[in-house]
Protein backbone atom coordinates (compact mmCIF):
# COMPACT_ATOMS: atom_id res chain seq x y z
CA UNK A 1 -8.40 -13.69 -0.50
CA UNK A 2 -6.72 -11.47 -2.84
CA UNK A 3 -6.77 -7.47 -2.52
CA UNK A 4 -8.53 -6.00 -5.62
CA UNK A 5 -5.76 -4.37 -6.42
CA UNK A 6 -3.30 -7.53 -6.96
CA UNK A 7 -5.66 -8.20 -9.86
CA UNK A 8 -5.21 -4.85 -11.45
CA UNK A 9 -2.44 -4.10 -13.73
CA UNK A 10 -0.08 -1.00 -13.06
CA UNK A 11 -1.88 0.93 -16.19
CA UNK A 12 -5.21 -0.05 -14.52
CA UNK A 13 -3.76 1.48 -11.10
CA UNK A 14 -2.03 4.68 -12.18
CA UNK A 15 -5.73 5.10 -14.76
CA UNK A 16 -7.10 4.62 -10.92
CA UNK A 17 -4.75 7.27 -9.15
CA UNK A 18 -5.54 9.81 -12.23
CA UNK A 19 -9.34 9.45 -11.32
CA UNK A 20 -9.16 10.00 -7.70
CA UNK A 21 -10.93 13.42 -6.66
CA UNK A 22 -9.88 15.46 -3.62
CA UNK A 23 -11.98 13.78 -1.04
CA UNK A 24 -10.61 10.56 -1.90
CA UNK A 25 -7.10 11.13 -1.60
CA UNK A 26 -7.92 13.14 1.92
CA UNK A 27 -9.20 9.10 2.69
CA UNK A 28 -6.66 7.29 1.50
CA UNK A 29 -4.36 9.66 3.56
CA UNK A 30 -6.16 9.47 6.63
CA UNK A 31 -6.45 6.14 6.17
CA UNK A 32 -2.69 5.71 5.37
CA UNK A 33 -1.76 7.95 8.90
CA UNK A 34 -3.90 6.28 10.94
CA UNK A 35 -2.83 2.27 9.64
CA UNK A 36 1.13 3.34 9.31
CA UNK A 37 1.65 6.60 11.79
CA UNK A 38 5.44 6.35 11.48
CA UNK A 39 5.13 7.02 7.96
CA UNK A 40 2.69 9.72 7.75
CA UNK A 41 3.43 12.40 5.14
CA UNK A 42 2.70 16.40 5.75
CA UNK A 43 0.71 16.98 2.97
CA UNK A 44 -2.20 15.10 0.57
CA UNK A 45 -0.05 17.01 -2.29
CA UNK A 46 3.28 14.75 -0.73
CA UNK A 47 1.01 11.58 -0.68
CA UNK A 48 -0.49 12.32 -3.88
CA UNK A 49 3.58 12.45 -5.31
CA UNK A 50 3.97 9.41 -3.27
CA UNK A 51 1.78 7.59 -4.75
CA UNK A 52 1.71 8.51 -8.20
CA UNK A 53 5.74 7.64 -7.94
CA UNK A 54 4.39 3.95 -7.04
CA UNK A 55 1.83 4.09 -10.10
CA UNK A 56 4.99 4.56 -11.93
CA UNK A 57 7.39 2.39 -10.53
CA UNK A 58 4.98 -0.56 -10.77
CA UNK A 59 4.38 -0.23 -14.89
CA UNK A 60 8.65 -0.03 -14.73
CA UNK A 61 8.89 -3.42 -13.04
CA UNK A 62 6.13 -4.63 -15.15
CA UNK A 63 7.83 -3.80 -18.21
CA UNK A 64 11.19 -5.34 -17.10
CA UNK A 65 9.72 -8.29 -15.66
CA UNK A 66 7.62 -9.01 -18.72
């Protein structure tokens, strides 16, 4: 079974990531920390650059891909 988000496209994700309010990037962190401790970031502000940065590399290899 496929993750939703292997269906999305990267402009559908980073329209996603723009959305997000406060509490939901303090879950997706604590989520994130608690799955993958050895990669747990300091801040929601560094995961919220951290993620964005995906957002952005994914349209990138989109565009060179396509």
């Amino acid at each position: 079974m496929k993750n939703r988000k292997d269906n999305m496209s990267p402009k559908d994700v980073n329209k996603t990531i723009e959305r997000l309010d406060d509490q939901d990037w303090e879950n997706m962190k604590k989520h994130l920390d608690e799955k993958f401790p050895s990669m747990t970031l300091p801040t929601v502000e560094d995961f919220k650059e951290l993620v964005k940065l995906y957002g952005k590399f994914q349209t990138y290899k989109e565009g060179k891909l396509h």
